[in-house]
Protein backbone atom coordinates (compact mmCIF):
# COMPACT_ATOMS: atom_id res chain seq x y z
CA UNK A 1 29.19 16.89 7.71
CA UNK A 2 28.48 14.78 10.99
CA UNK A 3 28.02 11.32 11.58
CA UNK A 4 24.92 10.40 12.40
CA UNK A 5 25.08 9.27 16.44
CA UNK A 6 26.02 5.68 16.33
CA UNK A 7 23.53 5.17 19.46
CA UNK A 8 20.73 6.52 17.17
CA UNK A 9 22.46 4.44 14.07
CA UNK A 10 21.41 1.06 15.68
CA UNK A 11 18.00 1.72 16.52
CA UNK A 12 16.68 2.61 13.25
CA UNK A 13 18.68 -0.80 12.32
CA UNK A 14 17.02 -2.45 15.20
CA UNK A 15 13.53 -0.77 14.37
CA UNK A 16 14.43 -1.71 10.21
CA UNK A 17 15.46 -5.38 11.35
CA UNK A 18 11.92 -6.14 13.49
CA UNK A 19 10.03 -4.92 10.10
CA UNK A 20 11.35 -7.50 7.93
CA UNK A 21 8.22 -9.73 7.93
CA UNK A 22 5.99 -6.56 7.71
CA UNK A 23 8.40 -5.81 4.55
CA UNK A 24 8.46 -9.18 2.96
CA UNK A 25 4.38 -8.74 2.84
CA UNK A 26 4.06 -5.34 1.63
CA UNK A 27 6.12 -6.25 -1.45
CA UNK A 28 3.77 -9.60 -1.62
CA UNK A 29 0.56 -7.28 -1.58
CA UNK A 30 2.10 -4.86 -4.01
CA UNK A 31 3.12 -7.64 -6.60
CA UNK A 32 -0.47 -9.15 -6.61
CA UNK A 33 -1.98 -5.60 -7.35
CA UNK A 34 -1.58 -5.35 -11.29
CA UNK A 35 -0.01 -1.94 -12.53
CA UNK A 36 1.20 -2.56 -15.29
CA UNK A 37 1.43 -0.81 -18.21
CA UNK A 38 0.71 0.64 -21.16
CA UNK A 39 -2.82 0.56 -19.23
CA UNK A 40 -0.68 1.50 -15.60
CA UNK A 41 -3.97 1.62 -13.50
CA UNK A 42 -2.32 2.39 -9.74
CA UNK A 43 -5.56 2.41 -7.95
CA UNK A 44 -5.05 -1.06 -6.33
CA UNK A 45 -1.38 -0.87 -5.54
CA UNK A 46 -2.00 2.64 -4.02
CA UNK A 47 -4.43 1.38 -2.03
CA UNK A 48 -2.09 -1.18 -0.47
CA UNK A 49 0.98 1.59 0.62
CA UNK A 50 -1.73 3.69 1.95
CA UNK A 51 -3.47 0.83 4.07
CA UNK A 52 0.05 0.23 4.97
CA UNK A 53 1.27 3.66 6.16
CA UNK A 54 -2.61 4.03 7.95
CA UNK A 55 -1.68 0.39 10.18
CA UNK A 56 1.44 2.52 11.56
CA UNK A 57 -0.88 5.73 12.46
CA UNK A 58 0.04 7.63 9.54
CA UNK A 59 -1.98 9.81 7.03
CA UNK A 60 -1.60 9.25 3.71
CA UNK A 61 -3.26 11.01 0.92
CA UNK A 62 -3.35 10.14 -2.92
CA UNK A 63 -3.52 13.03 -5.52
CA UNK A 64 -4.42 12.17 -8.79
CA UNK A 65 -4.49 13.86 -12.94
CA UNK A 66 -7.04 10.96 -13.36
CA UNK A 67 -9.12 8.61 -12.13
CA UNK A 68 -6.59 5.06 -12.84
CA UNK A 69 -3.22 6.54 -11.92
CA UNK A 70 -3.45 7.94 -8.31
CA UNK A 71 -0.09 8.86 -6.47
CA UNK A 72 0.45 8.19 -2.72
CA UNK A 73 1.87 10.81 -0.33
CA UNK A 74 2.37 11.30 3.36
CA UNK A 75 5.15 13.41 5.44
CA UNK A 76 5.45 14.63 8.91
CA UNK A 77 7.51 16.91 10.36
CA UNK A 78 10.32 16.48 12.55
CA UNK A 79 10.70 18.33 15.98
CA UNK A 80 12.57 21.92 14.85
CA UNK A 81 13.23 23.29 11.79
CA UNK A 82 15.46 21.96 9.17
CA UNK A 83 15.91 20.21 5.58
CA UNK A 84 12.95 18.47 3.51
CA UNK A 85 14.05 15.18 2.51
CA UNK A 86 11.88 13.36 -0.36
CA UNK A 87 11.54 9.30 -0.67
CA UNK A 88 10.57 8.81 -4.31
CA UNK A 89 9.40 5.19 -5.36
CA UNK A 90 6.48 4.02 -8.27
CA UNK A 91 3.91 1.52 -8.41
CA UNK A 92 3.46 1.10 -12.23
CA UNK A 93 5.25 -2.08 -13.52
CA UNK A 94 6.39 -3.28 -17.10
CA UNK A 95 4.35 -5.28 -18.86
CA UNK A 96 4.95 -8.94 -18.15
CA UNK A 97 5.65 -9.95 -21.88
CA UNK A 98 5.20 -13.26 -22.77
CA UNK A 99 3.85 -14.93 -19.40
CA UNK A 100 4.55 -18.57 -20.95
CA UNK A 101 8.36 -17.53 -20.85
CA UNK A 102 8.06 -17.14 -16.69
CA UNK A 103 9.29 -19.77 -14.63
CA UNK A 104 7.70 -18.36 -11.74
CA UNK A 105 4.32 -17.07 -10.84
CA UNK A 106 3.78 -13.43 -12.38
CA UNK A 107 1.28 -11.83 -10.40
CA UNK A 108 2.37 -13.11 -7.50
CA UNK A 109 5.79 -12.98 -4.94
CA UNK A 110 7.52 -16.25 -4.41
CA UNK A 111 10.18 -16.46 -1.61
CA UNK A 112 12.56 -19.10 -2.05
CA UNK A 113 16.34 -19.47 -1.71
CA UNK A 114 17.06 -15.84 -0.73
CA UNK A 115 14.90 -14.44 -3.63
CA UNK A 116 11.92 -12.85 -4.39
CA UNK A 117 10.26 -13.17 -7.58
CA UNK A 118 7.18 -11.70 -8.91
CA UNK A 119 6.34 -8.76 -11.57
CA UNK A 120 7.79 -5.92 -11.02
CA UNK A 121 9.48 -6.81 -7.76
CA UNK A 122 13.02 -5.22 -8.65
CA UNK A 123 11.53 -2.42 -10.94
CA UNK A 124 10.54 -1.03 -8.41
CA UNK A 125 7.80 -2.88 -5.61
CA UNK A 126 10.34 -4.31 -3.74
CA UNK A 127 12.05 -0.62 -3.55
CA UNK A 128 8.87 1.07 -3.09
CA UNK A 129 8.03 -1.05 -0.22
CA UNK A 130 11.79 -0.34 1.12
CA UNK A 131 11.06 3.39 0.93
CA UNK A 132 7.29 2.54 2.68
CA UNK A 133 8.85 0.90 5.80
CA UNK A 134 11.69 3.15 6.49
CA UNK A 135 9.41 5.96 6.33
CA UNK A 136 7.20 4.23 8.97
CA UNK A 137 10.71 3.86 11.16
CA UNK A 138 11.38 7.46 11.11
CA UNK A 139 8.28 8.60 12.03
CA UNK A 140 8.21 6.68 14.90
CA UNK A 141 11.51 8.71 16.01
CA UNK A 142 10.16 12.61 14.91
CA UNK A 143 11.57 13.75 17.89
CA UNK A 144 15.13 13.23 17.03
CA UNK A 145 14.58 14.91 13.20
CA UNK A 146 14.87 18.07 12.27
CA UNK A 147 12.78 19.41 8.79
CA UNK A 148 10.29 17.21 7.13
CA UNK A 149 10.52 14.06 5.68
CA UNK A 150 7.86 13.48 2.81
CA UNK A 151 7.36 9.73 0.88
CA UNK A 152 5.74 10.06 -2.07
CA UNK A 153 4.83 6.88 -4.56
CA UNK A 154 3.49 7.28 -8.04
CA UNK A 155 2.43 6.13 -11.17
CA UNK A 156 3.50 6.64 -14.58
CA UNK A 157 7.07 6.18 -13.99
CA UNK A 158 7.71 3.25 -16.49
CA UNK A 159 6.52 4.99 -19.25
CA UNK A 160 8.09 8.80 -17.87
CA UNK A 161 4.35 9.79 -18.32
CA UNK A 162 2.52 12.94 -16.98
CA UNK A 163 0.63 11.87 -14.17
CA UNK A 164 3.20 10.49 -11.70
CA UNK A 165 5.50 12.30 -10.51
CA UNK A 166 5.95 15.03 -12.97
CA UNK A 167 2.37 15.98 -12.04
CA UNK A 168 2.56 16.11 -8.53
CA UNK A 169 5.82 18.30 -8.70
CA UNK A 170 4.34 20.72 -11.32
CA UNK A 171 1.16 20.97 -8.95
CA UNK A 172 2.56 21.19 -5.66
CA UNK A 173 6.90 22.49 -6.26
CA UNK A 174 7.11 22.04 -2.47
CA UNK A 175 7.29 18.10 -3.14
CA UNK A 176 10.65 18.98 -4.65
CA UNK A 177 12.63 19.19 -1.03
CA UNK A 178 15.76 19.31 -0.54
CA UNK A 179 16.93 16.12 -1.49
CA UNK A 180 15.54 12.88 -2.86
CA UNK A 181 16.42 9.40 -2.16
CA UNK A 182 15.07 7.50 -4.93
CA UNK A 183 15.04 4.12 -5.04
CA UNK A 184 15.22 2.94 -8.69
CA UNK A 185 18.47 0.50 -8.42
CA UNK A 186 21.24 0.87 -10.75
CA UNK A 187 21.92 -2.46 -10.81
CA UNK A 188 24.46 -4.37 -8.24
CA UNK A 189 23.46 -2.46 -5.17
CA UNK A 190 25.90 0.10 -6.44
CA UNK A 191 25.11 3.90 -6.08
CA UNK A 192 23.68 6.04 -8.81
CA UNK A 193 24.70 9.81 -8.59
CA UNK A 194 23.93 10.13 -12.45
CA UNK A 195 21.60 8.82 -15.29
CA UNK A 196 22.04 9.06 -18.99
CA UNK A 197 19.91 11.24 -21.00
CA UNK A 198 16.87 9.90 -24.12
CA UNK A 199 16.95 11.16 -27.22
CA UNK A 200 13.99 9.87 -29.47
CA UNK A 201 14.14 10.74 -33.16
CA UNK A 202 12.13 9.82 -36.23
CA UNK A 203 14.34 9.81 -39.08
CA UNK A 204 12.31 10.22 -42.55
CA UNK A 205 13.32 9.14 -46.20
CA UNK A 206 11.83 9.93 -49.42
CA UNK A 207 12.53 9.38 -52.79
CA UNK A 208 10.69 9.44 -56.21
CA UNK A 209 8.55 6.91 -57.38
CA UNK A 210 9.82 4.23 -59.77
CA UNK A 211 9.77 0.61 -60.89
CA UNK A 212 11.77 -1.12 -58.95
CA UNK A 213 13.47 -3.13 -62.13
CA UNK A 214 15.03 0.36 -62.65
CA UNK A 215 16.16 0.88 -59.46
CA UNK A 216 20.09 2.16 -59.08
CA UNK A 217 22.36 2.51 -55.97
CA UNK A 218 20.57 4.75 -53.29
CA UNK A 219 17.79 5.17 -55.48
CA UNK A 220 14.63 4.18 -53.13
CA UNK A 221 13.61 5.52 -49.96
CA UNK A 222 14.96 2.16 -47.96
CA UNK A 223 18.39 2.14 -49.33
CA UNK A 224 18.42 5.83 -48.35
CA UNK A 225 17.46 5.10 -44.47
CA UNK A 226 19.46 1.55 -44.14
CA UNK A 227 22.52 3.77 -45.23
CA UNK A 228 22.68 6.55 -42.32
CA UNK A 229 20.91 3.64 -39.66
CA UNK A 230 24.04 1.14 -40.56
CA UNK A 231 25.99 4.48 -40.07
CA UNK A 232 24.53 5.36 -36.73
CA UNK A 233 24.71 1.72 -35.06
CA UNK A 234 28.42 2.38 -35.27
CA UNK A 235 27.92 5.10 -32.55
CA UNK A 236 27.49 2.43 -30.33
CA UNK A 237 30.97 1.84 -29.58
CA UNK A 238 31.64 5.49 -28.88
CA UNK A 239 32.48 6.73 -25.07
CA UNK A 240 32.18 9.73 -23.76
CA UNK A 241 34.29 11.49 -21.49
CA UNK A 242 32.99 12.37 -18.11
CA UNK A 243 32.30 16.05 -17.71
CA UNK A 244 34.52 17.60 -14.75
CA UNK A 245 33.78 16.69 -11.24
CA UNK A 246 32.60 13.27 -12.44
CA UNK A 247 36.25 11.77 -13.18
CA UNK A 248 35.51 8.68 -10.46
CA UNK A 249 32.69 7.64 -12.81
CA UNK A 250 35.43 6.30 -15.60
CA UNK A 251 36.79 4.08 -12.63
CA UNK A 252 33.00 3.14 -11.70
CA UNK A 253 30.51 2.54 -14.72
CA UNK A 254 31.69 -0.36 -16.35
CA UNK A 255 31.06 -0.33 -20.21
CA UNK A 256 27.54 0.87 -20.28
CA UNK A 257 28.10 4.17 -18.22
CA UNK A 258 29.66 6.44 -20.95
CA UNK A 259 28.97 4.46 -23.64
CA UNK A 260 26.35 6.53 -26.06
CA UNK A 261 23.77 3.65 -27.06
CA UNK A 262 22.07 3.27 -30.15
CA UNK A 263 18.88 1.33 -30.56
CA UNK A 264 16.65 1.69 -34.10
CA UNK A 265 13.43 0.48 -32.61
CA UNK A 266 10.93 0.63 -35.53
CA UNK A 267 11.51 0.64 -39.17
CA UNK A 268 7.92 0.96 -41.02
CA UNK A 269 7.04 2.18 -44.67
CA UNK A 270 7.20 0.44 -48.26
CA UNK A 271 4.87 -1.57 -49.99
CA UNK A 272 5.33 -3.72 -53.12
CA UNK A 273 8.92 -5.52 -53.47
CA UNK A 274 8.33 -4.33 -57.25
CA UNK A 275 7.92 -1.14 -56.26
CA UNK A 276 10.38 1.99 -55.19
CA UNK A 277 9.43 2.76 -52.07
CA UNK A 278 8.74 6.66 -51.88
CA UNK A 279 8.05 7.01 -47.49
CA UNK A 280 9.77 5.32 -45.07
CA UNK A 281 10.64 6.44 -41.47
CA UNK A 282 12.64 4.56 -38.41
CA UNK A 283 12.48 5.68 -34.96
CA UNK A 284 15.69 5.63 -32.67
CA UNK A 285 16.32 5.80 -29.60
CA UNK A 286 19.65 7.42 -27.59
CA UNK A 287 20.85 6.91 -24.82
CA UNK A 288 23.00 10.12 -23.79
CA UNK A 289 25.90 9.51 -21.46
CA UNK A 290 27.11 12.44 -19.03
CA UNK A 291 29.62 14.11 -21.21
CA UNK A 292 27.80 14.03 -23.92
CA UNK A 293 24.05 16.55 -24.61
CA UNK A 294 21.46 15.77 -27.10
CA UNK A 295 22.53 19.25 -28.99
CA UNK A 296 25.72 17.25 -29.95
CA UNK A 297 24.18 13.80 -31.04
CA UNK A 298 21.33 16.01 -32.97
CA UNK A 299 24.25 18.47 -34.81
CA UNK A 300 25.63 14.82 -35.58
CA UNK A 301 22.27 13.60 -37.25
CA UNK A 302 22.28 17.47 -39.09
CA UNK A 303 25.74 16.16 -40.76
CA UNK A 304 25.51 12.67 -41.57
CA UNK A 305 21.74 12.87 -43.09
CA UNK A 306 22.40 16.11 -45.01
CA UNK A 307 25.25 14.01 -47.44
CA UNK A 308 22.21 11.57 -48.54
CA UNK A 309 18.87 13.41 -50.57
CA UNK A 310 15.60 12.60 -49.70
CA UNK A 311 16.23 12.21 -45.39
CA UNK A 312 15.06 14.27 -42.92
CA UNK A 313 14.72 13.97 -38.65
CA UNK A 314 12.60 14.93 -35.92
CA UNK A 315 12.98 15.13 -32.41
CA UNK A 316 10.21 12.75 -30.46
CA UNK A 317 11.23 13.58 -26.57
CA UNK A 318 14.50 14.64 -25.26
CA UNK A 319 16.58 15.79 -22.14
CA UNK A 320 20.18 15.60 -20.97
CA UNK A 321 22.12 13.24 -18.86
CA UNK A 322 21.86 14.66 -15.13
CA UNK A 323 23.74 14.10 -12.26
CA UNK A 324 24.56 14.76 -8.85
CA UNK A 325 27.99 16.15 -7.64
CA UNK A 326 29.60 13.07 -5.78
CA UNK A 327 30.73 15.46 -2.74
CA UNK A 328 27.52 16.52 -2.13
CA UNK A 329 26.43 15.65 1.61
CA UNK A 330 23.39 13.42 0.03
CA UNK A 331 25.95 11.16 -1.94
CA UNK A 332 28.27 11.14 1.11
CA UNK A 333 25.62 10.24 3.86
CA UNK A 334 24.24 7.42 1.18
CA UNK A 335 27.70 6.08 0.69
CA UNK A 336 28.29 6.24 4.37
CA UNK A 337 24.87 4.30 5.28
CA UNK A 338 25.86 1.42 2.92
CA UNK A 339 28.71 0.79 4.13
CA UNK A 340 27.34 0.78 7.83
CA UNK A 341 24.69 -1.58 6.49
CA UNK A 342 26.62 -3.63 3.87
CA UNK A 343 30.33 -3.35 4.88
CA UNK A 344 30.67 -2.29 1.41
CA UNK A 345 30.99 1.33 0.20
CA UNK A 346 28.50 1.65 -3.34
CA UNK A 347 30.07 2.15 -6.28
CA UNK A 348 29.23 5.63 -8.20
CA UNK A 349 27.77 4.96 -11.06
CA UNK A 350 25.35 6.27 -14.21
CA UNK A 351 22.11 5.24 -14.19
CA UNK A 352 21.10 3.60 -17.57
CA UNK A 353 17.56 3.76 -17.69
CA UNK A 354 15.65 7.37 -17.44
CA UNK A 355 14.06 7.52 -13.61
CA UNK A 356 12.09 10.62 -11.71
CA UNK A 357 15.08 11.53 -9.90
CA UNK A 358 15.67 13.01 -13.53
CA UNK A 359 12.93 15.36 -12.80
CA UNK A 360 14.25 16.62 -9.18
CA UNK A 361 17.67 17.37 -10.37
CA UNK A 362 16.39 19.20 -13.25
CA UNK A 363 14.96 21.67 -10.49
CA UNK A 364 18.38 22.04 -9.10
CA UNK A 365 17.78 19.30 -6.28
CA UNK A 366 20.30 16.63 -5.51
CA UNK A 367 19.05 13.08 -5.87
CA UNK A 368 20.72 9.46 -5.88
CA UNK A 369 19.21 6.21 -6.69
CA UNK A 370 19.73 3.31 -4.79
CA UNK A 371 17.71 0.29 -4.75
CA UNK A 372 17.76 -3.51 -4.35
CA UNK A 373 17.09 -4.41 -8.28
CA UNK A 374 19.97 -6.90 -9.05
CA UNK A 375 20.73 -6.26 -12.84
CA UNK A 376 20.82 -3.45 -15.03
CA UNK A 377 17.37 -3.95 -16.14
CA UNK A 378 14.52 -5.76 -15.08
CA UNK A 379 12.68 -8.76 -17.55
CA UNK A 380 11.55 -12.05 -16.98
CA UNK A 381 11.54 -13.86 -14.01
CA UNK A 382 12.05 -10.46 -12.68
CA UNK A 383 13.80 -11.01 -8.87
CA UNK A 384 15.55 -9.67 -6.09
CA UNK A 385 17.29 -10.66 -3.25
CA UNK A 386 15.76 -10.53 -0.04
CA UNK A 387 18.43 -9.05 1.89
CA UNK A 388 18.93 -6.70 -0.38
CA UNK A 389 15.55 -5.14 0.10
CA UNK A 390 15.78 -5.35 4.10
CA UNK A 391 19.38 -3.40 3.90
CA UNK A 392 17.85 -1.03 1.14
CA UNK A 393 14.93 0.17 3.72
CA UNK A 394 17.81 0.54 6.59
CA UNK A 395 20.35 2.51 3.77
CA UNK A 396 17.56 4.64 3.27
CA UNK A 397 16.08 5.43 6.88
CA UNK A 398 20.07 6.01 7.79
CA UNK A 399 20.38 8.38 5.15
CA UNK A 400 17.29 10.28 5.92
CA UNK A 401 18.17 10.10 9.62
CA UNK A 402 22.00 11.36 8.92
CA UNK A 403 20.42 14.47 6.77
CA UNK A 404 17.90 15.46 9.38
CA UNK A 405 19.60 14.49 12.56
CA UNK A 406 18.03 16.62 15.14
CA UNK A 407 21.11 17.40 17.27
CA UNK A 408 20.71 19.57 20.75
């Protein structure tokens, strides 16, 4: 693996550096065009990456399942043959929850003391933007890539829908590439080479009708389901083992990493308190750690629920944690551009939250996420740092660069 050339090294810095105003707005425009979901209607922040890209002489194109959720892409090609090298970032936002609760404004960025604040900012405008700019940088300097460098941004991410990037891969595979650079942060501007995998399951009780003055131990359909939920929420404190290759990431992930998580998200059946209730169902939601597959947690749920009468489970969605190998040359260039930026090599580290980079590696293509979100998840008041962003878009054009480095 070779450096990239340290004389090419400061220019994209240089080039990365002069954009910083141009930055700071893009994330301002994309903040004040809603996305959010459940509705998730892109059209407006699409607009502004495209107008964005267009201003630097680029041509970008949107493709689209529907008419509210279009996706943004644009690539060039470099001067000789070589690798294809994705940048992955979305435009759909969580909802802002209760707006009262905001000290700041919601649909719009404020810049003050370092930060910027505004809805969806860290998850994932300000990253998107990042992507956006060093995108523009590189294809000002074609000449000194080899292979293709495509930027894609989508919608339907927040949700894991169908019409972001899992569409546009399904309907064009050579969007896959080579390698993606996505840039969902892990939290801490540390480095994430894997992500945990979701299990969603509806667990169901029954049980025969009854008065409830009559009612004995385990009797109703409640008692049944509060009995294996108490016994699941002890899985929480369970850590997995990284599988091998991944050994760094017991060093790296803190206590969230391997740690299989356990949230019962909705209980709903029952009627009369004088009644025995007969149907009642909770759904759940795991979070998979690498080390651990969904066959194992789901042979678990086989066991515990088949000691009780009256449950039964079914799977809602599912896939396994995923990672990328930390010796491959994407991790290593990433780690190296960091530290050229930052002075700090990233950390390693799973993912908690699902991303699309899930849906590149499951192709077989190596993907990271790195991006400027501060905390492990994004919420109210959501916020970055500004520097952050600027050193996210020069991580990622050195990156990029370092893969597709012409040579002579």
């Amino acid at each position: 693996m070779r450096p990239l050339d340290p004389g090419f090294a400061r220019l994209l810095r240089d080039r990365v550096a002069a954009e910083r105003e141009a930055l700071i707005s893009l994330c301002a425009a994309l903040v004040a065009a809603r996305s959010d979901q459940p509705e998730g209607d892109t059209r407006e922040a699409a607009r502004v990456v495209a107008d964005f890209l267009a201003s630097r002489g680029l041509v970008p194109g949107t493709r689209a399942a529907g008419d509210t959720k279009p996706n943004v892409v644009c690539g060039f090609a470099g001067a000789k043959a070589g690798p294809h090298v994705v940048l992955n970032g979305h435009l759909d936002t969580l909802p802002p929850g209760d707006e009262a609760a905001w000290s700041v404004p919601v649909w719009s960025l404020a810049r003050a003391g370092g930060r910027l604040t505004g809805l969806g900012i860290g998850n994932m405008k300000a990253g998107t933007a990042a992507l956006a700019v060093a995108f523009a940088v590189l294809a000002g300097e074609r000449e000194r890539l080899a292979g293709r460098l495509t930027f894609t941004a989508v919608a339907d991410e927040v949700v894991f829908g169908p019409d972001g990037a899992a569409y546009l891969i399904d309907a064009d595979p050579d969007l896959l590439g080579d390698a993606l650079i996505n840039a969902e942060g892990p939290g801490g501007m540390d480095l994430a080479i894997a992500e945990k995998g979701l299990l969603w399951v509806r667990i169901e009780a029954s049980a025969p009708p009854g008065q409830g003055m009559l009612s004995v131990r385990g009797s109703g359909a409640i008692a049944r389901l509060a009995s294996v939920l108490a016994a699941i929420d002890e899985w929480n404190d369970e850590i997995a083992s990284p599988p091998p290759g991944l050994e760094i990431l017991r060093e790296t992930s803190g206590e969230h990493g391997l740690r299989l998580s356990v949230n019962i998200g909705r209980v709903a059946g029952g009627g009369l308190p004088s009644q025995v209730a007969t149907q009642v169902h909770a759904d759940v939601d795991f979070r998979v750690p690498p080390g651990l597959t969904i066959e194992a947690v789901e042979a678990r749920l086989d066991a515990l629920l088949s000691a009780t009468p009256g449950l039964s489970w079914q799977r809602l969605k599912g896939w396994n944690p995923n990672w990328t190998a930390p010796d491959t040359a994407l991790v290593r260039h990433a780690s190296e551009a960091a530290q050229a930026v930052r002075g700090v090599n990233p950390r390693p580290v799973v993912r908690l939250p699902a991303s699309d980079a899930a849906r590149w590696r499951a192709r077989g293509v190596p993907a990271i996420c790195y991006g400027p979100q501060p905390t492990l998840a994004a919420g109210i008041d959501d916020w970055v740092n500004e520097d952050d962003v600027h050193d996210c878009a020069a991580v990622y054009a050195l990156t990029a660069a370092s893969l597709m480095e012409r040579g002579s």
